[in-house]
C-alpha atoms as a PDB file:
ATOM      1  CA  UNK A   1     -15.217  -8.058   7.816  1.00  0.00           C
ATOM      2  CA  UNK A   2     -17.271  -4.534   7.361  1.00  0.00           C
ATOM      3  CA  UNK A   3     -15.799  -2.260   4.694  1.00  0.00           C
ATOM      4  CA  UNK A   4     -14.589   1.257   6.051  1.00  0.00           C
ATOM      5  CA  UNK A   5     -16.465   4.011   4.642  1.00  0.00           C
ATOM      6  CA  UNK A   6     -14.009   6.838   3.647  1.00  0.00           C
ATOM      7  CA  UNK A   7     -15.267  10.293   2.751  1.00  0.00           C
ATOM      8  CA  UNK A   8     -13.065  10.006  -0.414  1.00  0.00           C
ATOM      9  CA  UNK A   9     -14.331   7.625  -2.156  1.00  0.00           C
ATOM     10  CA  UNK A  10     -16.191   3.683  -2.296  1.00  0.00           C
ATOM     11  CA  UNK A  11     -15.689   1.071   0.571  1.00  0.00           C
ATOM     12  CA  UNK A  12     -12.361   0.112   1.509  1.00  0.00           C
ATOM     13  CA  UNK A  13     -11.960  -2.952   3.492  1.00  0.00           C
ATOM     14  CA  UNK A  14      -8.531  -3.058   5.055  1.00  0.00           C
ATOM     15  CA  UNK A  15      -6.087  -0.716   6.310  1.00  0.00           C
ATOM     16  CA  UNK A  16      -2.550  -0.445   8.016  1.00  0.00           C
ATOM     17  CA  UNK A  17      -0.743   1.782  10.316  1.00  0.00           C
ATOM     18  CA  UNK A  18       2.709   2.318   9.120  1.00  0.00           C
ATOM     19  CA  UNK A  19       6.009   2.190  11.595  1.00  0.00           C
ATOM     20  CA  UNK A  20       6.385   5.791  13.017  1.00  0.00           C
ATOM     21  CA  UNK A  21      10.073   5.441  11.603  1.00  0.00           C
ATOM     22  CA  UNK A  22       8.865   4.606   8.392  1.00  0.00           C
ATOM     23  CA  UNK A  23       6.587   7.680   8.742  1.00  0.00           C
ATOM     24  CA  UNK A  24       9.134  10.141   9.095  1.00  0.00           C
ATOM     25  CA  UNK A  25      11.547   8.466   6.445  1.00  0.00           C
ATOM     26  CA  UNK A  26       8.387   8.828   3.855  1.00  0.00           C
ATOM     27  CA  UNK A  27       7.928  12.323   4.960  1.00  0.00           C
ATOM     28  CA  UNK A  28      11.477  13.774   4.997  1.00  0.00           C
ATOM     29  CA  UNK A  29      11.470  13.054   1.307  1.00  0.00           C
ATOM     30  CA  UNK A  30      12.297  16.634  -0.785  1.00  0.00           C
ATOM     31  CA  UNK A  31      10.036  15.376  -3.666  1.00  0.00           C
ATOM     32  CA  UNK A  32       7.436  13.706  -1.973  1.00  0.00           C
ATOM     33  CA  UNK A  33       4.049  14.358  -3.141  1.00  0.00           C
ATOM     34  CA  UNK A  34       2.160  13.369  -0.611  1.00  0.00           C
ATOM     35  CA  UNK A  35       1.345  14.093   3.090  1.00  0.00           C
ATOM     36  CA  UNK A  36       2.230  11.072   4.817  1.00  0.00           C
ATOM     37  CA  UNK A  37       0.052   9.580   8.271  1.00  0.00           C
ATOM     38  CA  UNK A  38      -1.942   6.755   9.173  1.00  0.00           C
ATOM     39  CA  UNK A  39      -3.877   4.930   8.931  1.00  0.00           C
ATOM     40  CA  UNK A  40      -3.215   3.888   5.005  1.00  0.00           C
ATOM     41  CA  UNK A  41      -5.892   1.910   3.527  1.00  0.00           C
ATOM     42  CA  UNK A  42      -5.959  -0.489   0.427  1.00  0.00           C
ATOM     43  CA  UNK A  43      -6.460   1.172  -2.831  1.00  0.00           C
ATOM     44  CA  UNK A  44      -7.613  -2.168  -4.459  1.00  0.00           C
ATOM     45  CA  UNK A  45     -11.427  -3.119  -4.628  1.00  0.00           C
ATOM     46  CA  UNK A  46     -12.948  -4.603  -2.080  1.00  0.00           C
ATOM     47  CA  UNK A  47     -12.349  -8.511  -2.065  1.00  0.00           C
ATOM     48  CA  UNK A  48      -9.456  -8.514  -4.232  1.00  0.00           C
ATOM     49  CA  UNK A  49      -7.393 -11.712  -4.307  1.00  0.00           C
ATOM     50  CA  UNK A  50      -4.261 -11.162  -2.747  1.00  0.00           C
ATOM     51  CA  UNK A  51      -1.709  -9.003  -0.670  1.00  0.00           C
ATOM     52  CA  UNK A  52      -3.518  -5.168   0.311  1.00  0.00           C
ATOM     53  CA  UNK A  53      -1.549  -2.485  -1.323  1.00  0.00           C
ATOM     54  CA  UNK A  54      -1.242   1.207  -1.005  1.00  0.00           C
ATOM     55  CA  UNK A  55       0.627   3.637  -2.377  1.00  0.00           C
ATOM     56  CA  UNK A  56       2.019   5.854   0.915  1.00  0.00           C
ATOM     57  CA  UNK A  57       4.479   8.036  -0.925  1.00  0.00           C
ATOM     58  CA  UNK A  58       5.598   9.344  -4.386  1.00  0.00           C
ATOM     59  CA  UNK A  59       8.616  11.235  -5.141  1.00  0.00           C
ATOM     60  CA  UNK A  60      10.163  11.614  -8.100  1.00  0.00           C
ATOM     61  CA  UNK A  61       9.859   9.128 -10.541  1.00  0.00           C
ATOM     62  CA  UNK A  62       9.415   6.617  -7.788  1.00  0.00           C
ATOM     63  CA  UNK A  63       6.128   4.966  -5.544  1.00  0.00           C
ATOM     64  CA  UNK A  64       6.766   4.192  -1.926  1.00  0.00           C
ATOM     65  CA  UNK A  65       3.869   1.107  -1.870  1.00  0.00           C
ATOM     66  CA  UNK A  66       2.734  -0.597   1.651  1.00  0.00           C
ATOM     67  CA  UNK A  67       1.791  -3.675   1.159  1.00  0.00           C
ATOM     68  CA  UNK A  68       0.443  -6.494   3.726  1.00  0.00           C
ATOM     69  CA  UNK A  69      -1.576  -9.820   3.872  1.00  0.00           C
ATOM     70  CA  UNK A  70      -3.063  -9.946   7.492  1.00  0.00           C
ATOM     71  CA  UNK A  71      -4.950  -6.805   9.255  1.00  0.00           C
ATOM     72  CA  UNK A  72      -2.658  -5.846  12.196  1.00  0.00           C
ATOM     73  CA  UNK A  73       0.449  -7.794  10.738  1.00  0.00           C
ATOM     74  CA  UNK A  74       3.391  -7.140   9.467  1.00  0.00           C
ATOM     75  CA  UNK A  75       3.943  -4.543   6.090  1.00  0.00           C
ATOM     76  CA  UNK A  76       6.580  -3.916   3.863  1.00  0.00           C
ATOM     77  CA  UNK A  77       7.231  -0.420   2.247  1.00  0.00           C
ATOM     78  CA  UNK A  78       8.685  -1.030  -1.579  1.00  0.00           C
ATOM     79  CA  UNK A  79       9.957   1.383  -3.854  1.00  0.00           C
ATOM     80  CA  UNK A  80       8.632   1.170  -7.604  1.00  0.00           C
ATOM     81  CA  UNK A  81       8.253   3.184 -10.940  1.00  0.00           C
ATOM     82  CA  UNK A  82       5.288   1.073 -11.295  1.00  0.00           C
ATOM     83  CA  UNK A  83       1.979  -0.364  -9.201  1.00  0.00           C
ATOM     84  CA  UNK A  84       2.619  -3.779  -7.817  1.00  0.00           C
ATOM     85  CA  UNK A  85      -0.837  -4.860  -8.756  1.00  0.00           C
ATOM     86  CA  UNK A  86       0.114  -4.833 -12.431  1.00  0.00           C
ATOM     87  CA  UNK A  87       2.471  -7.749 -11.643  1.00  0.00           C
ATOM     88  CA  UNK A  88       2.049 -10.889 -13.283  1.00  0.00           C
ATOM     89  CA  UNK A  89       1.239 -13.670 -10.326  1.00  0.00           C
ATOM     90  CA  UNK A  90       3.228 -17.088 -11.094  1.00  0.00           C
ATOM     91  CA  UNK A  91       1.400 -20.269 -11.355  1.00  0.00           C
ATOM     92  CA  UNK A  92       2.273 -23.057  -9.389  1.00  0.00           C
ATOM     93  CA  UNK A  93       5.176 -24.717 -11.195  1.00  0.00           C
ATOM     94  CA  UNK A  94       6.335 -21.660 -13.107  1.00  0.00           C
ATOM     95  CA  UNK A  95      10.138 -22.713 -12.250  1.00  0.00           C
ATOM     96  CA  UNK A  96       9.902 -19.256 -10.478  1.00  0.00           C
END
């Protein structure tokens, strides 16, 4: 697939276009940084191993993070104090 070329920055290769609900519950946020619309696009480099991520929202101590697997599928909205990317991936057989 072709990367995206975004005046902002290096190729990104996959983005998302959040639920319009989930739009306006990201934007009615008091403390939220950011200005919220689609389409959101990965913030991971280009051919990254796993799920897309993208941080859509931040207010107050907390990240609003999209995250999805397949272009036009589903994607989840997380809160976290933290980047998901950070998190340690089990191995097969962990006992996780």
């Amino acid at each position: 697939m072709p990367a995206e070329v975004f005046a902002d920055g290096p190729p990104r290769s996959a983005l998302v276009w959040l639920p319009a609900a989930t739009l306006a519950r990201l934007t009615a946020l008091d403390d939220g940084v950011y200005v919220v619309s689609n389409p959101q696009a990965c913030m991971l480099s280009t051919g990254h191993a796993g799920s897309h991520l993208a941080l859509v929202q931040f207010a107050g101590e907390t990240g609003h993070w999209a995250s999805w697997t397949v272009l036009a599928g589903p994607v989840s909205v997380d809160d976290a104090a933290f980047c998901p990317a950070g998190l340690a991936v089990p191995e097969p057989g962990d006992g996780l």
